[in-house]
N, C-alpha and C. Protein backbone atom coordinates (compact mmCIF):
# COMPACT_ATOMS: atom_id res chain seq x y z
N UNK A 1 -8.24 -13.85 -0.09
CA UNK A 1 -9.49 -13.15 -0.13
C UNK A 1 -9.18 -11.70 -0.50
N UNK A 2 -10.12 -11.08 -1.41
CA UNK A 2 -9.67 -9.94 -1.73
C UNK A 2 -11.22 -8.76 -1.97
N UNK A 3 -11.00 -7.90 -1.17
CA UNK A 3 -11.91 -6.60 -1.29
C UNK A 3 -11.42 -5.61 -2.16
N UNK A 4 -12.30 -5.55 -2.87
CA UNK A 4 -12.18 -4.59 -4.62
C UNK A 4 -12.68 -3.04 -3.73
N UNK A 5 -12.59 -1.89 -4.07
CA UNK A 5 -12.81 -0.65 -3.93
C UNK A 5 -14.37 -0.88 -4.58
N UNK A 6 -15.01 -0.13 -4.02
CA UNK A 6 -16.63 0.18 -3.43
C UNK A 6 -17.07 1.38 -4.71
N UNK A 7 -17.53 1.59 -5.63
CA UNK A 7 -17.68 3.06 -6.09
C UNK A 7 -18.63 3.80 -4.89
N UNK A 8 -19.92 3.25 -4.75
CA UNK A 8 -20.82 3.83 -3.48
C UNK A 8 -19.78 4.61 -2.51
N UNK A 9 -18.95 3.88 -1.73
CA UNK A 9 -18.07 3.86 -0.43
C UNK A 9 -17.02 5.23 -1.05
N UNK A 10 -16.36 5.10 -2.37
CA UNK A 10 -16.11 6.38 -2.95
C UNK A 10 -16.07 7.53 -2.83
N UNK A 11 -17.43 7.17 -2.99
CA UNK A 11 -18.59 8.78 -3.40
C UNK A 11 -18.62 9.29 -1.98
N UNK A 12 -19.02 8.13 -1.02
CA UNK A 12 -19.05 8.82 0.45
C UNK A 12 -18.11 9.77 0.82
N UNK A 13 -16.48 9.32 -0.11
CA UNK A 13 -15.76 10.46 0.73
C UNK A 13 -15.96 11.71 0.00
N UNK A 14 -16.53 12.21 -0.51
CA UNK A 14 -17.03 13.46 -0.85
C UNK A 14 -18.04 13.87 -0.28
N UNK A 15 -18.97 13.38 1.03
CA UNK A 15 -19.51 13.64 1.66
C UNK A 15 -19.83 15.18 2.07
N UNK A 16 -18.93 15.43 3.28
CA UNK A 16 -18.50 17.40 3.54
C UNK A 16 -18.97 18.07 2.68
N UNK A 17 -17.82 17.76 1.21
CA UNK A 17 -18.12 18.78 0.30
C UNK A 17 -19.78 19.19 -0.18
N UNK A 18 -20.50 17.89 0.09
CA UNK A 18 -22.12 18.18 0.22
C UNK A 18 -22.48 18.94 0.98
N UNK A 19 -22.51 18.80 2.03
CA UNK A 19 -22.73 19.29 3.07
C UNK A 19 -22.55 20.76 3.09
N UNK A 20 -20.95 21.19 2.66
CA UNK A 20 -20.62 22.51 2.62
C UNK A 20 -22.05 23.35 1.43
N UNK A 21 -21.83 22.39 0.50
CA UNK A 21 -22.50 23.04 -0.58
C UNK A 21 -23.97 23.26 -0.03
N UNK A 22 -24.39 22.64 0.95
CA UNK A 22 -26.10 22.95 0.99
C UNK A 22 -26.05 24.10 2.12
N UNK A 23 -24.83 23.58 3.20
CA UNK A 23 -25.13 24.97 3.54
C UNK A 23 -24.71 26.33 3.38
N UNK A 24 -23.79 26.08 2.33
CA UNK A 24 -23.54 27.46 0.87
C UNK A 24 -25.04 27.89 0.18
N UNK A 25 -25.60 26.78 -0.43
CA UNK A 25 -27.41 26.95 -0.63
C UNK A 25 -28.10 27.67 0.39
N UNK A 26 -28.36 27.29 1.29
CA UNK A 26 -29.05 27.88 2.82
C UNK A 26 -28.54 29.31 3.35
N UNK A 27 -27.81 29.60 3.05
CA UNK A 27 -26.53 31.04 3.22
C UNK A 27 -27.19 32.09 2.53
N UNK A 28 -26.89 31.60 0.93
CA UNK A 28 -27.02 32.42 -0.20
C UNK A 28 -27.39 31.95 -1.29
N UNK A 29 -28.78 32.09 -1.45
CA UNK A 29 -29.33 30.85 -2.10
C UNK A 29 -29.54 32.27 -3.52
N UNK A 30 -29.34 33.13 -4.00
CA UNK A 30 -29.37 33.95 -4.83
C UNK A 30 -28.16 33.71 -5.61
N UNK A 31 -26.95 33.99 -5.22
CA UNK A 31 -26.03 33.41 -6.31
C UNK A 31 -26.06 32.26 -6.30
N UNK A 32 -26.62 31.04 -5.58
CA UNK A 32 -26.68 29.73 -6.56
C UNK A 32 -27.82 29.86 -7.90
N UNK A 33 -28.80 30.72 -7.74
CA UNK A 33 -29.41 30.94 -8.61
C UNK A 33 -28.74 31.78 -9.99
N UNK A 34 -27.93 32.86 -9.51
CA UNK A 34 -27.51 33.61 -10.35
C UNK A 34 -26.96 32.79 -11.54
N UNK A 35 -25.55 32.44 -10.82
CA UNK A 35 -24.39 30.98 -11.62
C UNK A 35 -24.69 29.46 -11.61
N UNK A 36 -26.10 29.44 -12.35
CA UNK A 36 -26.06 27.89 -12.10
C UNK A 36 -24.94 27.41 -12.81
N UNK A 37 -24.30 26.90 -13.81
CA UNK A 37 -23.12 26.29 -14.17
C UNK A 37 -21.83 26.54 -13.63
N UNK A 38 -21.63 27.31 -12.27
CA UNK A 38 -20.89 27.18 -11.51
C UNK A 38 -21.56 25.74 -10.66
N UNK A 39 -22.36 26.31 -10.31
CA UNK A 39 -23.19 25.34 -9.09
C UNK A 39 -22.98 23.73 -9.73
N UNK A 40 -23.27 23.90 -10.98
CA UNK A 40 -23.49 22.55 -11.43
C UNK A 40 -21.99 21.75 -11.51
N UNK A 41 -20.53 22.40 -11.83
CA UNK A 41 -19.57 22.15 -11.54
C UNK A 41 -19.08 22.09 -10.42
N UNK A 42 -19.62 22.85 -9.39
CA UNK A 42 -18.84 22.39 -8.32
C UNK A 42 -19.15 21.21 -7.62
N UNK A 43 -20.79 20.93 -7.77
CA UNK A 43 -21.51 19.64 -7.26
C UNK A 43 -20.89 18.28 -8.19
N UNK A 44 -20.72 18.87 -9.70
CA UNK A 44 -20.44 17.44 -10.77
C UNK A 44 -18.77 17.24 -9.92
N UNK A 45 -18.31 17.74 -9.29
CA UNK A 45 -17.34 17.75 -9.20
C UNK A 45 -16.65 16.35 -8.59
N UNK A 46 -17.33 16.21 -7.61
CA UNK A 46 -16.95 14.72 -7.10
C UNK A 46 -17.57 13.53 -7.76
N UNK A 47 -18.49 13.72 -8.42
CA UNK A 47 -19.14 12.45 -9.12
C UNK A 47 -17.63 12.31 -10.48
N UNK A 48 -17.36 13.34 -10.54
CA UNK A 48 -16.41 13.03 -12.02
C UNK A 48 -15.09 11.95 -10.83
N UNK A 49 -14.73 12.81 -9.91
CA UNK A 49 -13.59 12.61 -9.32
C UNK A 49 -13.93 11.31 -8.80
N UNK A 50 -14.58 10.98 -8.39
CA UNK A 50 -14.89 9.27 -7.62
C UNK A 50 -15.29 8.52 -8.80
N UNK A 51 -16.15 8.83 -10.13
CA UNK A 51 -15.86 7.65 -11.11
C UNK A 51 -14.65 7.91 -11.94
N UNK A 52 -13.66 8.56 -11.75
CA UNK A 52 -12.12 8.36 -12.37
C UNK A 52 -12.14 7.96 -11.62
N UNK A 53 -11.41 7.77 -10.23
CA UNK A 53 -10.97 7.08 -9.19
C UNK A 53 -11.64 5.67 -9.47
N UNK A 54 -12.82 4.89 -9.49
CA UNK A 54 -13.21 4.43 -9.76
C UNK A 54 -12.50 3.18 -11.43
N UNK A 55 -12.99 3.87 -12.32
CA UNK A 55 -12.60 3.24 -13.58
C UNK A 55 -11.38 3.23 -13.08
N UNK A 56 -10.24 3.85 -12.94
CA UNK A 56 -8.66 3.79 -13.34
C UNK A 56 -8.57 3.08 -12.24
N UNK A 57 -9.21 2.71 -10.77
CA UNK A 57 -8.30 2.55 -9.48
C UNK A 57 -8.80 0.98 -9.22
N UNK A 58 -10.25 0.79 -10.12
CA UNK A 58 -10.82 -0.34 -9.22
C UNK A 58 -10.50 -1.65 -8.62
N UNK A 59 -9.51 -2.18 -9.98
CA UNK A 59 -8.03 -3.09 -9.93
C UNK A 59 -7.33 -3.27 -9.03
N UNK A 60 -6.83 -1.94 -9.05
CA UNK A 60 -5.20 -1.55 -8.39
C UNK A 60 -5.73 -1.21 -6.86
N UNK A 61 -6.77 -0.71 -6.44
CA UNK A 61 -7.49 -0.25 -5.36
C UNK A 61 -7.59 -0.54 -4.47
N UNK A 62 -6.96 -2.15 -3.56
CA UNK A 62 -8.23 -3.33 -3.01
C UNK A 62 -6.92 -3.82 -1.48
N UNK A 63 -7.83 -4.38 -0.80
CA UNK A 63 -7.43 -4.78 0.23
C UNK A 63 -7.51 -6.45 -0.06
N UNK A 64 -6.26 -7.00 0.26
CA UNK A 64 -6.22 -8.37 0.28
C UNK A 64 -5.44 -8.80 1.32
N UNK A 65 -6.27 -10.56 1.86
CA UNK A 65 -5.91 -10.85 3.16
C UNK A 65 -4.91 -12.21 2.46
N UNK A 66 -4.11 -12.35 2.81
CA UNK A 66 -3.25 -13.39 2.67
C UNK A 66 -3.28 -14.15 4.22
N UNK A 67 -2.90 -15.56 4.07
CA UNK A 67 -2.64 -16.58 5.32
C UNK A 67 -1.46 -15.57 6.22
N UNK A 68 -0.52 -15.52 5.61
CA UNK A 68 0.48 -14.41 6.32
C UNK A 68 0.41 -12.87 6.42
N UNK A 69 -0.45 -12.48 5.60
CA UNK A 69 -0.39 -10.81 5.54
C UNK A 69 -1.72 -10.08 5.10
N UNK A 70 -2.02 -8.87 5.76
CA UNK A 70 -3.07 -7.93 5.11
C UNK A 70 -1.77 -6.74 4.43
N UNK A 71 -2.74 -6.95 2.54
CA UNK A 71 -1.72 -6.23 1.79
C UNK A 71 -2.77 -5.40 1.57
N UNK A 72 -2.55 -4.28 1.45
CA UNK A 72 -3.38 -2.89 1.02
C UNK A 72 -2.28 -1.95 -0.43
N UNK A 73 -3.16 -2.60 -1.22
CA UNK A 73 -3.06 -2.05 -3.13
C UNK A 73 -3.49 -0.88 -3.06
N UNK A 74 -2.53 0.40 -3.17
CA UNK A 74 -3.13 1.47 -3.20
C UNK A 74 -2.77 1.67 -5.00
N UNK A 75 -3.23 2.88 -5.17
CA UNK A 75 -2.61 3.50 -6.84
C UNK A 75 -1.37 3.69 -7.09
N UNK A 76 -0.23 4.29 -5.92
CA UNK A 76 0.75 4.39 -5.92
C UNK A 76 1.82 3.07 -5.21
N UNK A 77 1.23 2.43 -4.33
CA UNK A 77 1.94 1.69 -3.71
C UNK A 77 1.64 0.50 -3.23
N UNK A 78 2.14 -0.53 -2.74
CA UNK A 78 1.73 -1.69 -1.84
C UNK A 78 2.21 -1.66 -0.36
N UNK A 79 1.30 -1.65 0.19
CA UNK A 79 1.61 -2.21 1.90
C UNK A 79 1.49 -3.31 2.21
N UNK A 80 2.23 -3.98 3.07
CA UNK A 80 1.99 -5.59 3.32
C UNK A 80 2.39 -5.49 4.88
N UNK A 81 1.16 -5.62 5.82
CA UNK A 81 1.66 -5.74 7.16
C UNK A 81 1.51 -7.58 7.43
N UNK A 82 2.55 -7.82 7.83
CA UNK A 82 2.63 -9.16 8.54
C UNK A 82 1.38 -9.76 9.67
N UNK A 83 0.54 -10.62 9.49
CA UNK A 83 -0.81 -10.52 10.71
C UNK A 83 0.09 -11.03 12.15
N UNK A 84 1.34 -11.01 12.63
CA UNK A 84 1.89 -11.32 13.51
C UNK A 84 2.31 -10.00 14.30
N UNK A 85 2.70 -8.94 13.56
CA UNK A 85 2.77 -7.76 13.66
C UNK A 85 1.66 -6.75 14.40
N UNK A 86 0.53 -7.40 13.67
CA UNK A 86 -0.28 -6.07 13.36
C UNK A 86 -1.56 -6.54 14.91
N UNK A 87 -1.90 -5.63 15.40
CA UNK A 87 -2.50 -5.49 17.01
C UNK A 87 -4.15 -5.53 16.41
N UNK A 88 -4.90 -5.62 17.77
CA UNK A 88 -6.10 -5.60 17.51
C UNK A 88 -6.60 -4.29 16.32
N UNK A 89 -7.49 -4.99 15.83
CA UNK A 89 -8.18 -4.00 14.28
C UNK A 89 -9.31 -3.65 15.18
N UNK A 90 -9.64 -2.23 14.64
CA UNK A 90 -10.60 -1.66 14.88
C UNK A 90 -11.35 -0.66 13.65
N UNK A 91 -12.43 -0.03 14.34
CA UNK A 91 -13.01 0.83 13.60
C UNK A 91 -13.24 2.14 13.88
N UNK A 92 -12.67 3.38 13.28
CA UNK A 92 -13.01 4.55 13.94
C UNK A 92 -14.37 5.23 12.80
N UNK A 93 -15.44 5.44 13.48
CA UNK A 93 -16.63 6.06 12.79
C UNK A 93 -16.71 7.52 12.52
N UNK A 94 -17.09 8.70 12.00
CA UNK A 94 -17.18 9.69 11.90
C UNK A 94 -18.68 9.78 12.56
N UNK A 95 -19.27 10.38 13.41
CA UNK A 95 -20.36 10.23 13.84
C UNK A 95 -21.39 11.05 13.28
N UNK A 96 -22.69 10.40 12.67
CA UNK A 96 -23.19 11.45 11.91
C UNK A 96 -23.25 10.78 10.70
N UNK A 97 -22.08 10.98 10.44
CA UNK A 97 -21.77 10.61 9.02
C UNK A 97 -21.46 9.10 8.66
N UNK A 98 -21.56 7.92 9.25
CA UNK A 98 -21.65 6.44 9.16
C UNK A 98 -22.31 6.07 7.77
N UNK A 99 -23.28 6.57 7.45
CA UNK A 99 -24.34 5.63 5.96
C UNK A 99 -23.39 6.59 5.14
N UNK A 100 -23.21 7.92 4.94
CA UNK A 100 -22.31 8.29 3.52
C UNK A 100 -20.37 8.40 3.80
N UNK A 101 -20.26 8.90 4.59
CA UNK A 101 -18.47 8.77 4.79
C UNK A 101 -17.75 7.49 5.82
N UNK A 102 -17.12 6.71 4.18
CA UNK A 102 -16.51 6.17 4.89
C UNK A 102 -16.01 6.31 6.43
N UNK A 103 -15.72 4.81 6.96
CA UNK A 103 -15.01 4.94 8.40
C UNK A 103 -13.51 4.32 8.00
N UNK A 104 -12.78 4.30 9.29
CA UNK A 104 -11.18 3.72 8.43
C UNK A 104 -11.45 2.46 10.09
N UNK A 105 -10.46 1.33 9.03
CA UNK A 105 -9.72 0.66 9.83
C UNK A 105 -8.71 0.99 10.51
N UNK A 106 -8.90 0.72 11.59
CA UNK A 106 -7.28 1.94 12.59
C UNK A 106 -6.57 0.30 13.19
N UNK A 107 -5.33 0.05 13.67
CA UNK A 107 -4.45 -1.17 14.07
C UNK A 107 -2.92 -0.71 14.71
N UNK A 108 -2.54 -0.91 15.75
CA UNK A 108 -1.18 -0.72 15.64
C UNK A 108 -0.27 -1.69 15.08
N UNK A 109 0.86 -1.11 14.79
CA UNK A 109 1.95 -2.20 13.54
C UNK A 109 3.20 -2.04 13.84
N UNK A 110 3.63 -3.05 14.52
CA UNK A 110 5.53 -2.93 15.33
C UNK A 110 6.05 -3.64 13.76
N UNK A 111 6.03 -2.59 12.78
CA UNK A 111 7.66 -3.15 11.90
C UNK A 111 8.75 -2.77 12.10
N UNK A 112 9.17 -2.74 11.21
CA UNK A 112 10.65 -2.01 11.47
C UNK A 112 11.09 -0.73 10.99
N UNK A 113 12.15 -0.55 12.09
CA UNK A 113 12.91 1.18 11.87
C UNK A 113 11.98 2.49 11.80
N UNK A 114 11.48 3.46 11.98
CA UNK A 114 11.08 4.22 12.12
C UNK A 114 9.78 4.15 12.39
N UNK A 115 9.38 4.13 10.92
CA UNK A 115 8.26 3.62 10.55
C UNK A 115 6.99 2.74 11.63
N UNK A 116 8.21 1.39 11.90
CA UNK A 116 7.63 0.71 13.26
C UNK A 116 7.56 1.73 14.27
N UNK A 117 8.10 1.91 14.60
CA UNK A 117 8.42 2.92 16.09
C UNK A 117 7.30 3.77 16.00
N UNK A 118 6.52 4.19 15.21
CA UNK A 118 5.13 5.04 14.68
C UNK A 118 4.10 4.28 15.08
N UNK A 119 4.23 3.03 14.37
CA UNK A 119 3.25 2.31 14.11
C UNK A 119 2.76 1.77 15.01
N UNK A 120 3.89 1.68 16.16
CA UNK A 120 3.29 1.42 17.29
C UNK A 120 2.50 2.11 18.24
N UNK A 121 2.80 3.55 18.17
CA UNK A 121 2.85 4.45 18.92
C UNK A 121 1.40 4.86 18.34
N UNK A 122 1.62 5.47 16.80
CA UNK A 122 0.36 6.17 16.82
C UNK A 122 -0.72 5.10 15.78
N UNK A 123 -0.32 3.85 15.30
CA UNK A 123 -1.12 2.96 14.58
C UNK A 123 -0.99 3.18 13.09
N UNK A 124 -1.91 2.32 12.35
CA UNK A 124 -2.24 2.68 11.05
C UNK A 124 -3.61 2.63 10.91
N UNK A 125 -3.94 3.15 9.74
CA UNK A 125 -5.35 3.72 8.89
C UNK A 125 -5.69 3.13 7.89
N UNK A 126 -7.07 2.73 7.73
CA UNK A 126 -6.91 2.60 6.32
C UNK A 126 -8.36 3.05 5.73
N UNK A 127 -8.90 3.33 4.71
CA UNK A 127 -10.02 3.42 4.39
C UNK A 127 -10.89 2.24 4.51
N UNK A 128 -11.89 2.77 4.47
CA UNK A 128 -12.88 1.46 4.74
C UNK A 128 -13.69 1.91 3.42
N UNK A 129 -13.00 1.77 2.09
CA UNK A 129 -13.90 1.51 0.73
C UNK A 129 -13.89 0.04 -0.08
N UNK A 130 -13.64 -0.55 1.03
CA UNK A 130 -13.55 -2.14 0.17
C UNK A 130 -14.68 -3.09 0.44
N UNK A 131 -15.11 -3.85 -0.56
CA UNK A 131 -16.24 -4.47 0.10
C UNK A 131 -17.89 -4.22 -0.46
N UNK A 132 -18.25 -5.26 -0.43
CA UNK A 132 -19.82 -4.66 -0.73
C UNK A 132 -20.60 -4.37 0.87
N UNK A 133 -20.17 -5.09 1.94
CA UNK A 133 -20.94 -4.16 3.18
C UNK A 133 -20.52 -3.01 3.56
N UNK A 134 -20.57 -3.04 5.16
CA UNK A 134 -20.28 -1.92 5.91
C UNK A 134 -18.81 -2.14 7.01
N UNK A 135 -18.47 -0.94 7.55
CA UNK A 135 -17.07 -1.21 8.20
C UNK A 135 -16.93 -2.25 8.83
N UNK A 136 -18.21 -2.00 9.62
CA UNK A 136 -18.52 -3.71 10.61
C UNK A 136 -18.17 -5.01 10.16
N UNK A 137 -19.15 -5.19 9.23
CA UNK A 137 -18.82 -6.02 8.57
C UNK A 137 -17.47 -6.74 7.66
N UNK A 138 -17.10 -5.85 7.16
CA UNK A 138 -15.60 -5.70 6.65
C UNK A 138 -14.67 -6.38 7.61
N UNK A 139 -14.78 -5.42 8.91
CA UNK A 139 -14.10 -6.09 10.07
C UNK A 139 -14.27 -7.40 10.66
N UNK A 140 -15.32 -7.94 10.48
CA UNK A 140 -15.79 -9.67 11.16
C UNK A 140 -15.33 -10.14 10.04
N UNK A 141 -15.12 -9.89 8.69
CA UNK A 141 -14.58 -11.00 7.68
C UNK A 141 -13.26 -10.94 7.74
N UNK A 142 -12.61 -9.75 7.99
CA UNK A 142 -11.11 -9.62 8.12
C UNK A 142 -10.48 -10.57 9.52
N UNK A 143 -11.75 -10.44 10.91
CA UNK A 143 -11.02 -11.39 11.99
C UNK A 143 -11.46 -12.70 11.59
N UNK A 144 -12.22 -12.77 11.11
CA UNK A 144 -12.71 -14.47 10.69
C UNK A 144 -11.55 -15.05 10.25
N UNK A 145 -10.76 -14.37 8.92
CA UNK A 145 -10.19 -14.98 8.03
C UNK A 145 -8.66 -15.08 8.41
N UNK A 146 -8.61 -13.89 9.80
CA UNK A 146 -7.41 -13.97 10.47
C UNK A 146 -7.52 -15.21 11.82
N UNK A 147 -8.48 -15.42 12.52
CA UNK A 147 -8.32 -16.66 12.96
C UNK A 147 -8.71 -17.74 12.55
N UNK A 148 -9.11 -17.67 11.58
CA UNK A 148 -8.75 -18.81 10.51
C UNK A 148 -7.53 -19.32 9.82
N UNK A 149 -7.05 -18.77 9.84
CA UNK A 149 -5.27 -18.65 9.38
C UNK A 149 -4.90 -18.62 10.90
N UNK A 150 -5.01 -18.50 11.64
CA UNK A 150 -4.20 -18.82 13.02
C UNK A 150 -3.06 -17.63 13.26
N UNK A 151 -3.64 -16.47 12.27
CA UNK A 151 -2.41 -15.43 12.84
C UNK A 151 -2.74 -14.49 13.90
């Protein structure tokens, strides 16, 4: 089973930077008037950056559940935690911010050598941009498909 990267879920993580910007608007709403084509670049700014991310990543991007493993395809790398390994999954929410910024999948992960010794201690992360629902959701298909596989 495999969850493709979200463009929507994307965009969410540029969230803040909204936020900052309106209440940069609300502050000093005269130089947004002054420099609009500043304004308009700094706002285009994440729409450019989340549809590159997007086109180039959408492929390479994705969370997949294997019978033995949740592998997480990033741009640069592959992770493959073993589902024997890896501890109850959860969800950490940003509060507030749930409908536009992503939430992450959080898990602890006893592998090996260092790394493990972390993983146990302080867990792993992951984004929650995969998927056409919500974190919730994401998460009941991920335990479904893990006790379904019996790991």
């Amino acid at each position: 089973m495999t969850f493709e990267l979200n463009g929507g879920k994307l965009l969410g993580l540029f969230a803040p930077i909204w936020a900052l910007l309106a209440l940069s608007w609300l502050v000093n709403p005269a130089a947004w008037v002054a420099d609009p084509v500043n304004v308009a670049l700094a706002a285009g700014i994440p729409f450019a950056a989340s549809g590159l991310l997007w086109a180039f990543g959408r492929r390479r991007w994705r969370l997949e559940l294997t019978p033995t493993a949740l592998i997480h395809h990033t741009l640069g790398r592959t992770e493959a935690f073993d589902w024997a390994r890896i501890g109850p999954i959860g969800v950490s929410r940003i509060i507030g911010l749930d409908l536009v910024s992503p939430s992450t999948l959080h898990f602890s992960y006893a592998g090996g050598g260092l790394a493990g010794a972390t993983g146990r201690l302080v867990g792993r992360r992951l984004l929650c941009v995969f998927g056409d629902g919500g974190a919730g959701r994401l998460l009941r298909q991920i335990e479904d498909y893990r006790r379904l596989h019996g790991a």
